[in-house]
Protein backbone atom coordinates (compact mmCIF):
# COMPACT_ATOMS: atom_id res chain seq x y z
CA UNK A 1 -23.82 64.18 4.93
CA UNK A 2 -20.43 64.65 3.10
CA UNK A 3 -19.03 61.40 4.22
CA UNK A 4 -22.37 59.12 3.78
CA UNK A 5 -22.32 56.04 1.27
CA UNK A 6 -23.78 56.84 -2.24
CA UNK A 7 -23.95 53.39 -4.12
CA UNK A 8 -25.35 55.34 -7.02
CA UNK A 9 -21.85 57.45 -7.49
CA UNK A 10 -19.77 54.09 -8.22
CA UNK A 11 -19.47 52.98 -11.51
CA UNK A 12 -19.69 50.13 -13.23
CA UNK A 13 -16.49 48.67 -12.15
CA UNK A 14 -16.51 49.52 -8.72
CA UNK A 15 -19.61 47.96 -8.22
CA UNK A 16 -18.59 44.33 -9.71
CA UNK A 17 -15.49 44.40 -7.64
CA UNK A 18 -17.81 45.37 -4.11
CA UNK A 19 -20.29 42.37 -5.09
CA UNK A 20 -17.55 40.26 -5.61
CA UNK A 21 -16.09 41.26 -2.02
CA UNK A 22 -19.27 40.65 -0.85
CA UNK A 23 -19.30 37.07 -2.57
CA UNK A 24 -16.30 36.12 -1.40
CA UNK A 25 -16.86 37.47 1.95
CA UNK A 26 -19.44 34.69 2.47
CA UNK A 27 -18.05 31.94 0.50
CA UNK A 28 -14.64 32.65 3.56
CA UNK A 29 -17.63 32.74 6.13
CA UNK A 30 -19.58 29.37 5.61
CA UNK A 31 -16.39 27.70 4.47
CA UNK A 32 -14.76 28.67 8.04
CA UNK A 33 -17.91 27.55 9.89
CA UNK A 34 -18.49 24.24 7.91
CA UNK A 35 -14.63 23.41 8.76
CA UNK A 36 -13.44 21.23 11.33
CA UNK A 37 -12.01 24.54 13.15
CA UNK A 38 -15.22 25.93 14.19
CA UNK A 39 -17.07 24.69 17.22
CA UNK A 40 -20.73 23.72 15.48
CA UNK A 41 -21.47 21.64 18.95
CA UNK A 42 -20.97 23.14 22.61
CA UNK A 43 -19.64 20.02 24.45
CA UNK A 44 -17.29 19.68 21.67
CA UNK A 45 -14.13 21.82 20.63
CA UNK A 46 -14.34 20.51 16.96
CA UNK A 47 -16.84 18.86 14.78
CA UNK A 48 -16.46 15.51 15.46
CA UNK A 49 -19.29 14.04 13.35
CA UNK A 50 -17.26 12.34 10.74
CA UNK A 51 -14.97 10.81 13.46
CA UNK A 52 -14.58 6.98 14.39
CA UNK A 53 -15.91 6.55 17.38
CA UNK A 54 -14.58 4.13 20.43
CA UNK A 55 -16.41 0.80 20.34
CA UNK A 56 -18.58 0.04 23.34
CA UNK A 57 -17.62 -3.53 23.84
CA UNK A 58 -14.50 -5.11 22.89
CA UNK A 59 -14.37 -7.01 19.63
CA UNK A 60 -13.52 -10.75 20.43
CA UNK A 61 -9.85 -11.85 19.26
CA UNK A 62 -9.23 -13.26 15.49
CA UNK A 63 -7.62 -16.23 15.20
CA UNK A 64 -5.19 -15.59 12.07
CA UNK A 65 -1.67 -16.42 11.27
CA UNK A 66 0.68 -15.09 13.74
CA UNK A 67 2.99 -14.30 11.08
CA UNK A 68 2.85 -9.98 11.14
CA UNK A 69 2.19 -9.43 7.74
CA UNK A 70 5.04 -7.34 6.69
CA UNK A 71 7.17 -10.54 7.08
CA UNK A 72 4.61 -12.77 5.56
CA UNK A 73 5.54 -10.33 2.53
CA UNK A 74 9.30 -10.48 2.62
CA UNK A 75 8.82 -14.69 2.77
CA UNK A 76 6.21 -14.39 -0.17
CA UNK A 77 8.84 -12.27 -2.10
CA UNK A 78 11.54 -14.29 -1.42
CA UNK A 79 9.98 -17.92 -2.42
CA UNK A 80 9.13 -15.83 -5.41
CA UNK A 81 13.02 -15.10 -5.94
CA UNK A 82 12.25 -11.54 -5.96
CA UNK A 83 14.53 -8.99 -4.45
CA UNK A 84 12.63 -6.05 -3.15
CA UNK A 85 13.54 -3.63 -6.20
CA UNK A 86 12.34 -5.94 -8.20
CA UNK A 87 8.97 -6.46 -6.77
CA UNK A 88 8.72 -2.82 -6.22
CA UNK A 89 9.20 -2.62 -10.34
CA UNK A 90 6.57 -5.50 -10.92
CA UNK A 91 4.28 -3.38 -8.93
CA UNK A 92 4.54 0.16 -9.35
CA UNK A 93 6.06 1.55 -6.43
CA UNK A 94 9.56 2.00 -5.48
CA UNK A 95 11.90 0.10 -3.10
CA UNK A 96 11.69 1.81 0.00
CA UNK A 97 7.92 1.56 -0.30
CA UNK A 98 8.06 -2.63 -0.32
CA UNK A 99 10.61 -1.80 2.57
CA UNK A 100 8.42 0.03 4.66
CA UNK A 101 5.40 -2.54 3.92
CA UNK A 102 7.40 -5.35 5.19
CA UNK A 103 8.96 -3.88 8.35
CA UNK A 104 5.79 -2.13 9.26
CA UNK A 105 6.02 1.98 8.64
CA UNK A 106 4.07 1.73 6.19
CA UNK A 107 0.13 0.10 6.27
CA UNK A 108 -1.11 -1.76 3.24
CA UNK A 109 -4.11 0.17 1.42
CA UNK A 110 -6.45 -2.39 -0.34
CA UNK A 111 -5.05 -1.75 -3.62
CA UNK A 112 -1.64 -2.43 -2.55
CA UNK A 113 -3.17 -5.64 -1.05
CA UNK A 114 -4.65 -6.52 -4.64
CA UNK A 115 -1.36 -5.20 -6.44
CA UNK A 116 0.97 -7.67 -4.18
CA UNK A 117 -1.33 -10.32 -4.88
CA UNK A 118 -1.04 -10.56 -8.49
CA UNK A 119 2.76 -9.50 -8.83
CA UNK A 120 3.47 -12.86 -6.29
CA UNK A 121 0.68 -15.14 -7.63
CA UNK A 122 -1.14 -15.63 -4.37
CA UNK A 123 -4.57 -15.08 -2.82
CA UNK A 124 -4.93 -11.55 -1.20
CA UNK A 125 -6.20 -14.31 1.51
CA UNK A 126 -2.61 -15.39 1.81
CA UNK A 127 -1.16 -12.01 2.04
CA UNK A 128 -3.90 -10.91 5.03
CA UNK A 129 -2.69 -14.18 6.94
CA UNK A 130 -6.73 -15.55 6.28
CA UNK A 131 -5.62 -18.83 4.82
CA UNK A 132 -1.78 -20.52 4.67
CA UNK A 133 0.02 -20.64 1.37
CA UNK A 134 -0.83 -23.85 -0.11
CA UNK A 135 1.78 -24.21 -2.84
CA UNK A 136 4.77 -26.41 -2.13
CA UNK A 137 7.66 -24.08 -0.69
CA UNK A 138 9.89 -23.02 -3.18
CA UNK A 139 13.80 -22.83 -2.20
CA UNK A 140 14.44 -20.48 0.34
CA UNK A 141 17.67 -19.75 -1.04
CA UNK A 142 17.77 -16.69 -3.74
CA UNK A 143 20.56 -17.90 -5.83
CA UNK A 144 19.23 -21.07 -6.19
CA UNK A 145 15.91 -20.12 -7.26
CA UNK A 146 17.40 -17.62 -9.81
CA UNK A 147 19.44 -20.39 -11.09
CA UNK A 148 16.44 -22.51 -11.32
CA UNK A 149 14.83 -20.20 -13.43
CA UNK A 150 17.94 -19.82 -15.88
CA UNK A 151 18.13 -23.29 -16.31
CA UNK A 152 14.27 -23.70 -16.95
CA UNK A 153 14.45 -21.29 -19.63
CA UNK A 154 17.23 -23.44 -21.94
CA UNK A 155 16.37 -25.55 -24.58
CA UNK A 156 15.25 -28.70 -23.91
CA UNK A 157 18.42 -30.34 -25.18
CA UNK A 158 20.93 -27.99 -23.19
CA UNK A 159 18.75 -28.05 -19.93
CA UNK A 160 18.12 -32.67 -20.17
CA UNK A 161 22.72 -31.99 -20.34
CA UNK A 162 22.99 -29.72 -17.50
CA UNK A 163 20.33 -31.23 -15.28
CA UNK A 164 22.36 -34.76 -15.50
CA UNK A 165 25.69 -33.23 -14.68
CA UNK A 166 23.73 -31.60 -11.36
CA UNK A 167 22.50 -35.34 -10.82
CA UNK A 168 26.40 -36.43 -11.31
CA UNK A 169 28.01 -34.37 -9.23
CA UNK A 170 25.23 -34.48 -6.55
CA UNK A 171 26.22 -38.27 -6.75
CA UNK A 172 29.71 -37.87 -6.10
CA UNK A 173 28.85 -35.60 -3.36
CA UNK A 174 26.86 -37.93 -1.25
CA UNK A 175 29.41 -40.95 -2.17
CA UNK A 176 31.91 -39.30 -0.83
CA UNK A 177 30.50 -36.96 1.94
């Protein structure tokens, strides 16, 4: 038998690099079978044990705010006078991320429900739509609130002179309008 298999003619080398074919060999095999790609059950194409299933019966309706929470966002941002770059900063993420969250591309992960929460000082309650937002509403308008802010931040002297000039000229406005 000239062309018969000797194992004992193979030295050392070759046989570490056949075992290790060998090795490998299985390690493709049971990796391939234990894979989504290989049909383990025969009613089944795939392996479809770590799949949601369909519910039987129909879960009964939730009564929450009908406020779609990617605009419940962009109204929680902007009472909080921040524009979406700048929320995307306080959190970690960029702008087109907070942009996709509050049109609706993108779904909110639980950390991202947590990470909005603190960054606009609200319940994650508030952000689901589980309870309404119980602080007094804040000025819709951006430029006002930024103002607001800038103004809070003077010293008490400078803000008491500017704040009575507002009253003053808010006075003349009314008298005369």
């Amino acid at each position: 038998m000239a062309g018969a298999f000797n194992p004992g003619t193979l030295s050392r080398v070759s046989k570490g690099f056949l075992e290790n074919l060998v090795r490998y060999s299985f390690y493709v095999i049971i990796t391939y079978m234990s894979s989504e790609f290989y049909p383990i059950l025969k009613n089944t194409p795939y392996n479809t044990a770590g799949m949601p299933r369909k519910r039987k019966r129909a879960l009964p309706p939730l009564k929450l705010n009908e406020e779609p929470i990617g605009q419940r966002i962009a109204r929680l941002r902007k009472e909080h006078g921040f524009t979406q770059k700048e929320l995307a900063d306080r959190i970690g993420i960029t702008q087109t991320s907070v942009s996709d969250y509050e049109t609706g591309r993108l779904r909110l992960s639980d950390e991202m429900v947590v990470r909005l929460a603190i960054s606009l000082d609200v319940s994650a309650d508030i952000i689901l739509g589980l309870k309404r937002n119980r602080k007094e509403a804040a000025p819709s308008n951006l430029r006002i609130l930024k103002r607001l802010k800038k103004i809070s931040s003077l010293p008490p002297q400078r803000r008491k002179a500017l704040l009575k000039t507002i009253d003053m000229a808010i006075e003349a406005t009314e008298k005369s309008g």
